[in-house]
N, C-alpha and C. Protein backbone atom coordinates (compact mmCIF):
# COMPACT_ATOMS: atom_id res chain seq x y z
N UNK A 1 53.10 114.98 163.98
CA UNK A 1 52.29 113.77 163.86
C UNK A 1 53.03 112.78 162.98
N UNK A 2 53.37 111.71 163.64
CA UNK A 2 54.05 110.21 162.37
C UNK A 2 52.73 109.78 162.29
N UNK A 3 53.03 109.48 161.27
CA UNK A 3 51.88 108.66 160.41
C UNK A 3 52.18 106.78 160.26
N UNK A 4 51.50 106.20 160.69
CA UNK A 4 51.97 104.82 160.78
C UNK A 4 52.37 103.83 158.83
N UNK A 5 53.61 102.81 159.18
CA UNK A 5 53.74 102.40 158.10
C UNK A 5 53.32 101.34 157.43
N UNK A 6 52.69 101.39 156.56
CA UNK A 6 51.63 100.22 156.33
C UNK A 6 52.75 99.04 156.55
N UNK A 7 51.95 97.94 156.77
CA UNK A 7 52.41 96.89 157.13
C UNK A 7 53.05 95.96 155.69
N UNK A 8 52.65 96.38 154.19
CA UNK A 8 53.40 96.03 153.36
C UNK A 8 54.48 96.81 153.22
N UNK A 9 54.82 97.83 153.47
CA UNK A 9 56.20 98.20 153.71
C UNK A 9 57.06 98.20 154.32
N UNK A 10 56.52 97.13 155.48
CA UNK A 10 57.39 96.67 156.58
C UNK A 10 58.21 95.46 156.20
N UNK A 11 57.63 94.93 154.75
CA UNK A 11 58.09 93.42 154.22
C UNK A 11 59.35 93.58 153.40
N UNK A 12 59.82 92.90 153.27
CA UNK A 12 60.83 92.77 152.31
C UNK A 12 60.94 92.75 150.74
N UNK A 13 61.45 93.90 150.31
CA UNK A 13 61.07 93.73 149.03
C UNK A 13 61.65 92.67 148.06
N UNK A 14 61.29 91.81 147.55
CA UNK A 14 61.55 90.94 146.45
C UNK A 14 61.91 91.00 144.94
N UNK A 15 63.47 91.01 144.50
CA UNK A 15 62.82 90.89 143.22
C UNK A 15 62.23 89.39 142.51
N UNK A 16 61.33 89.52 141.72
CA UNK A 16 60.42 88.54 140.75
C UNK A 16 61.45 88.06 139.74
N UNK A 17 61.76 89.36 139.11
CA UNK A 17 62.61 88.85 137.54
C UNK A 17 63.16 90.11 137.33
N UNK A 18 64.61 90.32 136.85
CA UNK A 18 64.88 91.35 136.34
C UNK A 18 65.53 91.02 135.08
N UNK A 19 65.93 92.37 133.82
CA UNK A 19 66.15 91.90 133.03
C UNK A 19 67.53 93.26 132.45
N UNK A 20 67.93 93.74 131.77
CA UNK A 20 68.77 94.65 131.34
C UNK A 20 68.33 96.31 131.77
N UNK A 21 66.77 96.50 131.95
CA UNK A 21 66.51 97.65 131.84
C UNK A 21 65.24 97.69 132.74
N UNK A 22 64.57 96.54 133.32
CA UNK A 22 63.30 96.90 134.22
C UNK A 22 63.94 95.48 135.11
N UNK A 23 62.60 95.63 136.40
CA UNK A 23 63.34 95.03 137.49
C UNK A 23 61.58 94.69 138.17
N UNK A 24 61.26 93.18 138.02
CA UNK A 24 59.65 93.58 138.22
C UNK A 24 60.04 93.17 140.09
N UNK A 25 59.25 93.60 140.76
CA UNK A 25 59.31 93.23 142.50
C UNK A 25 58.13 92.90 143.18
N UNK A 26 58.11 92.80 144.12
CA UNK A 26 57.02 92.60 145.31
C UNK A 26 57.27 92.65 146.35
N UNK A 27 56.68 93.80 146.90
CA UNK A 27 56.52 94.05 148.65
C UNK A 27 55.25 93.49 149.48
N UNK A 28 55.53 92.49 149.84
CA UNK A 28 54.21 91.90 150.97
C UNK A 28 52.97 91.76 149.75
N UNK A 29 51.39 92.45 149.47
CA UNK A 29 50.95 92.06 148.44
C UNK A 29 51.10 92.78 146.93
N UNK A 30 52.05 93.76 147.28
CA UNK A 30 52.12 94.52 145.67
C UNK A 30 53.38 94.30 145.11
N UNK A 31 53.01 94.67 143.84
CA UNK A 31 54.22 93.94 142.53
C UNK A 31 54.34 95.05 141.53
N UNK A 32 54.98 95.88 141.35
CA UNK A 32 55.64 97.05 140.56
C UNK A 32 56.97 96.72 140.04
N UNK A 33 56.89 97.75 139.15
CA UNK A 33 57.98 97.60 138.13
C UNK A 33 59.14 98.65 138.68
N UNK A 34 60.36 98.83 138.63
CA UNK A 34 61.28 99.83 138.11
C UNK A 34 62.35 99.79 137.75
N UNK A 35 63.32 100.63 137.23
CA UNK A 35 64.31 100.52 136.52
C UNK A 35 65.45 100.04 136.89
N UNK A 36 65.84 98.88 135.99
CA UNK A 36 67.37 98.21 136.73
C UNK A 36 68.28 98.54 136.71
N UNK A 37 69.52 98.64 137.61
CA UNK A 37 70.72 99.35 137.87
C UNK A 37 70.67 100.29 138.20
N UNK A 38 69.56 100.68 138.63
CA UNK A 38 69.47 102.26 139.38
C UNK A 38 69.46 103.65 138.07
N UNK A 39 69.02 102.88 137.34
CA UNK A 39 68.94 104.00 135.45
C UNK A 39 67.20 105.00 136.20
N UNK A 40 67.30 105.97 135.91
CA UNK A 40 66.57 106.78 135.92
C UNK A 40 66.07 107.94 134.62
N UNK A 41 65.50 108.68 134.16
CA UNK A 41 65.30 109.26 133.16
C UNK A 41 65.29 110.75 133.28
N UNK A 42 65.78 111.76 132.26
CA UNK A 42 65.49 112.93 132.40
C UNK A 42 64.44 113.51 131.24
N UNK A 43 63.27 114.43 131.25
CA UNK A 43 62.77 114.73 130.64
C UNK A 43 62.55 115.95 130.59
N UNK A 44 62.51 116.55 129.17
CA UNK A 44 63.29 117.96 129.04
C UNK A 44 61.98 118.93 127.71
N UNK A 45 61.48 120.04 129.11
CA UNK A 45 60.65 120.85 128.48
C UNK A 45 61.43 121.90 127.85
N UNK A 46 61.60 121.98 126.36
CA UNK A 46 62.14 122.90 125.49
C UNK A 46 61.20 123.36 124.42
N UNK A 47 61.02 125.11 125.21
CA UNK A 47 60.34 126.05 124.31
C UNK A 47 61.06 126.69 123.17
N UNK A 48 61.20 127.00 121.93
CA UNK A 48 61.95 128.18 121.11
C UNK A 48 61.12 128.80 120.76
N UNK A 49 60.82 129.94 120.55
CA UNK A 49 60.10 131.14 119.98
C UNK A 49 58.32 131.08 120.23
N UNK A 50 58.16 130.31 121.03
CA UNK A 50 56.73 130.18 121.33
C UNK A 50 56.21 129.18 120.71
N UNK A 51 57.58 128.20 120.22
CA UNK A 51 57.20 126.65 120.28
C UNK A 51 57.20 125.74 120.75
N UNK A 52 56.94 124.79 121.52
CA UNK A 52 57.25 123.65 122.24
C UNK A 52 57.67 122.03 120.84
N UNK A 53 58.93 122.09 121.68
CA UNK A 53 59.69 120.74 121.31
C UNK A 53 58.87 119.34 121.48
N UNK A 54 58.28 118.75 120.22
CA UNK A 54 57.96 117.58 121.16
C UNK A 54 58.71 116.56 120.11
N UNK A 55 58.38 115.26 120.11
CA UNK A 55 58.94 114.03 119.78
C UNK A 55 58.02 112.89 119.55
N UNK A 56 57.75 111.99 118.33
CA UNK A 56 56.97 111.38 118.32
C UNK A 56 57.90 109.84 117.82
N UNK A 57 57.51 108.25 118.72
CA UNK A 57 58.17 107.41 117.90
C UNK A 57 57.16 106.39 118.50
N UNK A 58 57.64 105.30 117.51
CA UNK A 58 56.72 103.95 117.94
C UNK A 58 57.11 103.22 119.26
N UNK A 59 56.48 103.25 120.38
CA UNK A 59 56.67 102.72 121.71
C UNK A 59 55.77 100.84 121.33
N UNK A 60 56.61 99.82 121.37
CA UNK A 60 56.15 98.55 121.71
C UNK A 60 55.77 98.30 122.64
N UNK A 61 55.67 98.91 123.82
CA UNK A 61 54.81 97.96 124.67
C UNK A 61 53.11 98.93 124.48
N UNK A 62 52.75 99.83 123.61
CA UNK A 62 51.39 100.87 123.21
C UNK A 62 51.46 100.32 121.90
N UNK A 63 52.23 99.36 121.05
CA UNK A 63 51.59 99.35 119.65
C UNK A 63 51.55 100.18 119.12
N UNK A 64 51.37 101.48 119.14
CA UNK A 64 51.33 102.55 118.00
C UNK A 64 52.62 103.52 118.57
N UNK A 65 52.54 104.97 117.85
CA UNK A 65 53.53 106.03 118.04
C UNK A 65 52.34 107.02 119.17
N UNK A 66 53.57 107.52 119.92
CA UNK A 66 53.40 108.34 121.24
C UNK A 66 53.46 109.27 120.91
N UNK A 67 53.21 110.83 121.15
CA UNK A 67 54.15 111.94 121.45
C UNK A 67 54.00 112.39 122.49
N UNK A 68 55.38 112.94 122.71
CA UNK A 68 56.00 112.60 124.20
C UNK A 68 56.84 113.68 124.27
N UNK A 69 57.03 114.64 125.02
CA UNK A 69 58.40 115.63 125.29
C UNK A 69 60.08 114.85 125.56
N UNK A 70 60.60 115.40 124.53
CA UNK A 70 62.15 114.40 124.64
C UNK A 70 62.74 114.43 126.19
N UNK A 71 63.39 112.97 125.80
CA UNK A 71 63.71 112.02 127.02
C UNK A 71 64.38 111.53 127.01
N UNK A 72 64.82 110.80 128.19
CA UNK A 72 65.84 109.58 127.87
C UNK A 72 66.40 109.31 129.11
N UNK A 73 67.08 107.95 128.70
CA UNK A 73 67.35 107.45 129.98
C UNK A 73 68.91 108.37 130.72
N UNK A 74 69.17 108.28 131.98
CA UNK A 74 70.46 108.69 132.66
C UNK A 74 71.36 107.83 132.86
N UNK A 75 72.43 107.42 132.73
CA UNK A 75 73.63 106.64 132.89
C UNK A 75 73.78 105.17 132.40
N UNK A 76 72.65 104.79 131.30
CA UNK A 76 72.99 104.12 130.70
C UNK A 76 73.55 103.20 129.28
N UNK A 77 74.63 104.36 129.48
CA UNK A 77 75.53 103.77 128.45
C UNK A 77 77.11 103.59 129.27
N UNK A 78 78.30 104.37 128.82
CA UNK A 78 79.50 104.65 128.71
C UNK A 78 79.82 104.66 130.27
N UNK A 79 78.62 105.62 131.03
CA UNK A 79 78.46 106.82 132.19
C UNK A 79 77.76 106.38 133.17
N UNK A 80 77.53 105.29 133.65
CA UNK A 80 77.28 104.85 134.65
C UNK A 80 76.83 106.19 136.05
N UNK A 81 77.10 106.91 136.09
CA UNK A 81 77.29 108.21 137.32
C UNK A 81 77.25 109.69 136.33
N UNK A 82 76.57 109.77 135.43
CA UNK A 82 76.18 110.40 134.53
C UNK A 82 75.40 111.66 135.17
N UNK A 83 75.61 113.03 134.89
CA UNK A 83 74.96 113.83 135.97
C UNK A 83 73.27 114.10 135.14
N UNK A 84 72.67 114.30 135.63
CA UNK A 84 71.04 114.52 134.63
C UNK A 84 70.84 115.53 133.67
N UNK A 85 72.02 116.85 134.29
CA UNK A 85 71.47 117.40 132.98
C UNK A 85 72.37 117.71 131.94
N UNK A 86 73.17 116.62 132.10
CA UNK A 86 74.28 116.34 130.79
C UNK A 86 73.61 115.49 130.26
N UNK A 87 72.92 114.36 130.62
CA UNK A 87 71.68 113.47 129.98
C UNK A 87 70.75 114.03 129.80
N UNK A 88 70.16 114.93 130.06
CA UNK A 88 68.86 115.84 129.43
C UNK A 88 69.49 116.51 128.33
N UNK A 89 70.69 117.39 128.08
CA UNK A 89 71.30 117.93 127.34
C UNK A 89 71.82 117.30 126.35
N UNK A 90 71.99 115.84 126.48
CA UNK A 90 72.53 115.09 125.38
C UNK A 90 71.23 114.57 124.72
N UNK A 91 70.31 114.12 125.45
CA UNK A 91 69.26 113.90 124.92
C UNK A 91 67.95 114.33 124.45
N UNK A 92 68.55 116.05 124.70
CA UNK A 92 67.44 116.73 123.61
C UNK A 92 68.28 116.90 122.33
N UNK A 93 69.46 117.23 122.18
CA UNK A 93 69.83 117.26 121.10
C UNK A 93 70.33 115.82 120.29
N UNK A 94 70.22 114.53 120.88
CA UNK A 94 70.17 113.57 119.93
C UNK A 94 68.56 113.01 119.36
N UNK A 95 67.40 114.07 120.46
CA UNK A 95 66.28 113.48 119.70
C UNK A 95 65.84 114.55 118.89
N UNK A 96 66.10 116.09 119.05
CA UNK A 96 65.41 117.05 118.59
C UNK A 96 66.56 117.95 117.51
N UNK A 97 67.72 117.56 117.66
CA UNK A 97 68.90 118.52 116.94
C UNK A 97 68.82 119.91 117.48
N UNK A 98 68.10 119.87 118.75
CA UNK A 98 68.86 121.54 119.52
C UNK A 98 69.63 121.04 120.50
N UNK A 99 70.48 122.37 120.84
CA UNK A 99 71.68 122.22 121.88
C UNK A 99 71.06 123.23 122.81
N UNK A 100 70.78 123.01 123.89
CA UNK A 100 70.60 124.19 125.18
C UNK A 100 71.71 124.40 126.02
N UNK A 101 71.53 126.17 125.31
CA UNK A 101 72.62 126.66 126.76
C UNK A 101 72.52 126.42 128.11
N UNK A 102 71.32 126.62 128.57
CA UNK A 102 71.29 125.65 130.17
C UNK A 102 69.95 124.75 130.38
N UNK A 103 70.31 123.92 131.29
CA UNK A 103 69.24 122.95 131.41
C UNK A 103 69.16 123.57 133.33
N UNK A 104 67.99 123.72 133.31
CA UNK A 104 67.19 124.09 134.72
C UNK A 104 66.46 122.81 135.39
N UNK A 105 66.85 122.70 136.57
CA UNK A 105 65.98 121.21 136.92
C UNK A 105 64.87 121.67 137.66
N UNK A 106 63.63 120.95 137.34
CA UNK A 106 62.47 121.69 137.94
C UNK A 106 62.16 120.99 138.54
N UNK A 107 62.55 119.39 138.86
CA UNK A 107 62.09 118.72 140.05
C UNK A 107 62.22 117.25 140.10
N UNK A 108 61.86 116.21 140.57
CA UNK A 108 62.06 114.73 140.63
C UNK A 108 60.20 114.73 140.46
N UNK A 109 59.76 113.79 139.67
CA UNK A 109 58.59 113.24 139.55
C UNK A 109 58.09 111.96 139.40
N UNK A 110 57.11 111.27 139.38
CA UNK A 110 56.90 109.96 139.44
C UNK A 110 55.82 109.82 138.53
N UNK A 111 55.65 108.74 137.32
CA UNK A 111 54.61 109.06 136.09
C UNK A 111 53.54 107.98 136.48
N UNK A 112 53.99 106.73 137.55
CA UNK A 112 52.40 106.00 137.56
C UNK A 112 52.77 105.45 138.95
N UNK A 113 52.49 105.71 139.81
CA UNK A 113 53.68 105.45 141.45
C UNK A 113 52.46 104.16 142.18
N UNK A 114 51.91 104.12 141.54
CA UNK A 114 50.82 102.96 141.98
C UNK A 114 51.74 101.50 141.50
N UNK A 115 52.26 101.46 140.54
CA UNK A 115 52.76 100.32 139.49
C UNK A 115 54.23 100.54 138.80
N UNK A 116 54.96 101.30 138.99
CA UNK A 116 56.29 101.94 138.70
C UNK A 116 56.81 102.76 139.97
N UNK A 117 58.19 101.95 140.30
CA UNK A 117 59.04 102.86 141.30
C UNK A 117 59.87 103.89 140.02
N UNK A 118 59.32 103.64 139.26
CA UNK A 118 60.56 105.10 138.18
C UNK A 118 60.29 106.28 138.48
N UNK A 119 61.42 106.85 138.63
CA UNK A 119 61.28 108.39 139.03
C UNK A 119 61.77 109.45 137.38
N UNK A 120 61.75 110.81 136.74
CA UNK A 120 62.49 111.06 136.29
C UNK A 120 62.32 112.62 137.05
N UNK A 121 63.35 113.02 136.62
CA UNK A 121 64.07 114.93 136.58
C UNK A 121 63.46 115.56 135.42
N UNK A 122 62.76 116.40 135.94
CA UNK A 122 62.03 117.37 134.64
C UNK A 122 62.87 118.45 134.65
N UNK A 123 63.22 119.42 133.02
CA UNK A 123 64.34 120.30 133.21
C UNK A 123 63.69 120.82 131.91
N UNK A 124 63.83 122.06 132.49
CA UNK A 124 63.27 123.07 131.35
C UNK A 124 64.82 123.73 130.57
N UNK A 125 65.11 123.85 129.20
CA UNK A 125 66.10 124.21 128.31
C UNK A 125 65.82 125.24 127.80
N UNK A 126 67.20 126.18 128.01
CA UNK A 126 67.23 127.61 127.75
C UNK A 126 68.18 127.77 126.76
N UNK A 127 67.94 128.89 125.82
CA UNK A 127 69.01 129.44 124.85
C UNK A 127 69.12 128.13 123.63
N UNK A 128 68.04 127.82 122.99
CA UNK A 128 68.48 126.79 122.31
C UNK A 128 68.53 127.20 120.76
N UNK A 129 69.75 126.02 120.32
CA UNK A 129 70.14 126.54 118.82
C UNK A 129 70.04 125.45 118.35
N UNK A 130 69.60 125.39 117.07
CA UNK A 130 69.00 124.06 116.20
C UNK A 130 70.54 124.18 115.69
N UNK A 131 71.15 122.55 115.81
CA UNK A 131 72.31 122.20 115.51
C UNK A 131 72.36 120.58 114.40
N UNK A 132 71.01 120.23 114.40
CA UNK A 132 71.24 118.80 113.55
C UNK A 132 69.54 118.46 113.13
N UNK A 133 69.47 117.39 112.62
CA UNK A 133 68.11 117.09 111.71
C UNK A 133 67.54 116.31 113.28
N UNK A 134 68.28 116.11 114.59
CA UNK A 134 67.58 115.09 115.59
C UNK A 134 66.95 113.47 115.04
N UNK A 135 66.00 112.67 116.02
CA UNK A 135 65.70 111.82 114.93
C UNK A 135 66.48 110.58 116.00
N UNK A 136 67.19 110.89 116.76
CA UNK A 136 67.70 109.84 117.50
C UNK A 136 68.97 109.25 117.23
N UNK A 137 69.32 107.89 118.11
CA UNK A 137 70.47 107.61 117.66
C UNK A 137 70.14 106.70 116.81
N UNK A 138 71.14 105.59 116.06
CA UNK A 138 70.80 104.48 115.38
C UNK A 138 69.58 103.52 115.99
N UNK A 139 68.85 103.28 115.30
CA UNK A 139 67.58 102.10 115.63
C UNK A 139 66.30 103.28 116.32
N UNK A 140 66.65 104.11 116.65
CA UNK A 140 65.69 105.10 117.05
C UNK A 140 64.79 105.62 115.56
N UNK A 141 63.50 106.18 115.47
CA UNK A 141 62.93 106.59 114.33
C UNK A 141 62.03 107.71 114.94
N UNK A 142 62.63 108.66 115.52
CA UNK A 142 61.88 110.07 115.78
C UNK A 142 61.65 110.49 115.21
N UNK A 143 60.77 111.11 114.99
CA UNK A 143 59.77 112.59 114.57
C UNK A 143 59.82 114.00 115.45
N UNK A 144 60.46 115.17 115.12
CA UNK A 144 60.43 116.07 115.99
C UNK A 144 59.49 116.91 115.52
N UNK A 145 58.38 117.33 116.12
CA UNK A 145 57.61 118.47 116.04
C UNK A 145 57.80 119.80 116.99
N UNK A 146 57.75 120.64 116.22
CA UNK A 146 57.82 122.17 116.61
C UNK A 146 56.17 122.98 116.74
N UNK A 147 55.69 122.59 117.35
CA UNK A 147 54.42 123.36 118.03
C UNK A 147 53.93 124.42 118.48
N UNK A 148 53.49 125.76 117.77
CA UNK A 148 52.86 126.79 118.81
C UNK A 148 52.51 126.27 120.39
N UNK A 149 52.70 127.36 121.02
CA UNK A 149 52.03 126.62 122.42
C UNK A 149 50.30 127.11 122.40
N UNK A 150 50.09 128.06 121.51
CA UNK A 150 48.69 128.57 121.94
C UNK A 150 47.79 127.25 120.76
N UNK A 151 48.50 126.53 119.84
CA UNK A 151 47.90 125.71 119.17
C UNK A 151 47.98 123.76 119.18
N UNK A 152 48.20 123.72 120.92
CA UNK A 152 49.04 122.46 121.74
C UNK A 152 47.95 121.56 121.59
N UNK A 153 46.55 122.10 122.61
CA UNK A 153 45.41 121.37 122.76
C UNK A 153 44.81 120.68 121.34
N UNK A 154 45.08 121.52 120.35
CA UNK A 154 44.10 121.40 119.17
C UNK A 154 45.32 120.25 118.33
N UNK A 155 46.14 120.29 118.69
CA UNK A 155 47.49 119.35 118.04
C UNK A 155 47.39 118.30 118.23
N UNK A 156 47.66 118.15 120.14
CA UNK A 156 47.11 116.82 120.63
C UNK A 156 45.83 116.11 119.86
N UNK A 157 45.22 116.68 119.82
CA UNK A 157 43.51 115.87 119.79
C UNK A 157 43.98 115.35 118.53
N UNK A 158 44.30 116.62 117.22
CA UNK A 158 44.29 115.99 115.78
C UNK A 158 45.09 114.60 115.67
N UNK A 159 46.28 114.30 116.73
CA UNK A 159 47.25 113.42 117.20
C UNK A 159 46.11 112.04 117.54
N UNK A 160 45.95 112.67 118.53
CA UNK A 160 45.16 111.26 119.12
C UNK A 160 44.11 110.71 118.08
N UNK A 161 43.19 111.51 117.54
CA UNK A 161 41.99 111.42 116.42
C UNK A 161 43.06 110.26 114.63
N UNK A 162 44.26 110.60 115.20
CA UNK A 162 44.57 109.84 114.24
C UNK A 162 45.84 108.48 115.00
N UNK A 163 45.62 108.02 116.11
CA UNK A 163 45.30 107.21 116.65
C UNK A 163 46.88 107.22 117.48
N UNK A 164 47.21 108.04 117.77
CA UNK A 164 48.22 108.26 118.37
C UNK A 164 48.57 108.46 119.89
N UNK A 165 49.46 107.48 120.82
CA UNK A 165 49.27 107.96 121.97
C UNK A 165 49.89 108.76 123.05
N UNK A 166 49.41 109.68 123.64
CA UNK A 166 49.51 110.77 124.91
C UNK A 166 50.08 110.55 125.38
N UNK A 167 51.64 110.33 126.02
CA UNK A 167 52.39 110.77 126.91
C UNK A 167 51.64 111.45 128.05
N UNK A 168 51.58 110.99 129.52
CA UNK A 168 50.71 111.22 130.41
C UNK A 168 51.88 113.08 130.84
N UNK A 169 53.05 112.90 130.49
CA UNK A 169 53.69 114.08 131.02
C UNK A 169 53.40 115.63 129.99
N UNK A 170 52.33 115.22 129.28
CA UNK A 170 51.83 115.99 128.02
C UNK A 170 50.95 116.74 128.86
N UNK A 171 50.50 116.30 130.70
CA UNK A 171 49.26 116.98 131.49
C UNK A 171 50.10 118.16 131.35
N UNK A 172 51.28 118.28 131.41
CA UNK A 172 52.21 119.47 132.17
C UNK A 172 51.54 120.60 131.20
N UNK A 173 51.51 120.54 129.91
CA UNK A 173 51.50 121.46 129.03
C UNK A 173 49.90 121.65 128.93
N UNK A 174 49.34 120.51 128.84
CA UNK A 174 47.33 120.53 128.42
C UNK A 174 47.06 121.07 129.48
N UNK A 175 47.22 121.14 130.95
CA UNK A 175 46.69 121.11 132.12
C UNK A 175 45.52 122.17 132.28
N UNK A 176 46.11 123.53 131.57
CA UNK A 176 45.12 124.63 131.67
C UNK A 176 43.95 124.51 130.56
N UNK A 177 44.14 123.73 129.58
CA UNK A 177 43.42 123.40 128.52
C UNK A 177 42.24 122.71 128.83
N UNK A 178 42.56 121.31 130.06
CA UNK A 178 41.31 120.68 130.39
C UNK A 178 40.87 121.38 131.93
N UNK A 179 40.86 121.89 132.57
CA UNK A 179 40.57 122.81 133.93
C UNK A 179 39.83 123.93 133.38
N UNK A 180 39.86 124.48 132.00
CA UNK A 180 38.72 125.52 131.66
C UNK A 180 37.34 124.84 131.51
N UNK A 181 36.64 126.05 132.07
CA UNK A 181 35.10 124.83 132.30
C UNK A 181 34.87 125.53 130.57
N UNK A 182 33.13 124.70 130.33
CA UNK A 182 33.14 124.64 128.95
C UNK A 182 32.04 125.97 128.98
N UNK A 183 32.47 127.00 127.81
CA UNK A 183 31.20 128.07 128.07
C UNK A 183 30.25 127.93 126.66
């Protein structure tokens, strides 16, 4: 069975405005954002000892600080053709100060596909050895937290309760947390 193609995707896509790092567009009546030069992101689930890696910094376009599982963009610096999980690998250990022996790719995902063509590579990190204080590169101001996983849900909330915001890729980890009914 083909499935017919809507008739705004039959239009030409437009860009609006682009700028160093986003690229706003419009196809027939919709207008989404995504990343310019073809930059994409890898984001990298790293457990150690029954902790989960996370990362907290001040995001400007949310006004306050996020926490967010470390990230970062792919090929844009030096590396233009940068492979993802040399950019996942570089960029858990410039936000978190671990080095993973391997980075596993668990898939291509999309975080708001209504309003963003951004895609990133989720990659889970194995064998990791704390090698630096993390914290980012220059102009970056990370926070790395080391988290039980059985004490995630109750972390988040104390997080948010003090006005902090959720990283929507934070479902990956809460997911079983909000799907338990309430007894």
């Amino acid at each position: 069975m083909t499935l017919p193609i809507p008739d705004d995707m039959q239009q030409p896509e437009e860009i609006m405005w682009q700028g160093r790092f986003i690229t706003a567009k419009r196809r027939g009546k919709w207008e989404y954002v995504g990343r310019a030069r073809g930059i994409h992101a890898a984001v990298i689930v790293a457990i150690d000892d029954g902790q989960i890696l996370l990362v907290d910094q001040y995001r400007v376009p949310l006004a306050r600080r996020c926490i967010e599982l470390p990230a970062g963009l792919v090929g844009d610096g030096d590396a233009p053709d940068e492979d993802n999980a040399v950019a996942a690998s570089r960029e858990l250990e410039e936000e978190t100060g671990y080095r993973a022996e391997t980075m596993t790719k668990l898939g291509e995902f999309f975080s708001s596909p209504g309003m963003v063509s951004e895609s990133f590579t989720l990659f889970r990190a194995g064998g990791l050895t704390k090698v630096s204080e993390g914290g980012g590169v220059e102009g970056e101001d990370i926070i790395v937290h080391r988290v039980p996983l059985d004490d995630l849900p109750h972390y988040v909330e104390d997080l948010r309760a003090q006005g902090y915001a959720i990283d929507v890729k934070m479902l990956l980890l809460l997911g079983g947390s909000f799907l338990k009914a309430d007894t």
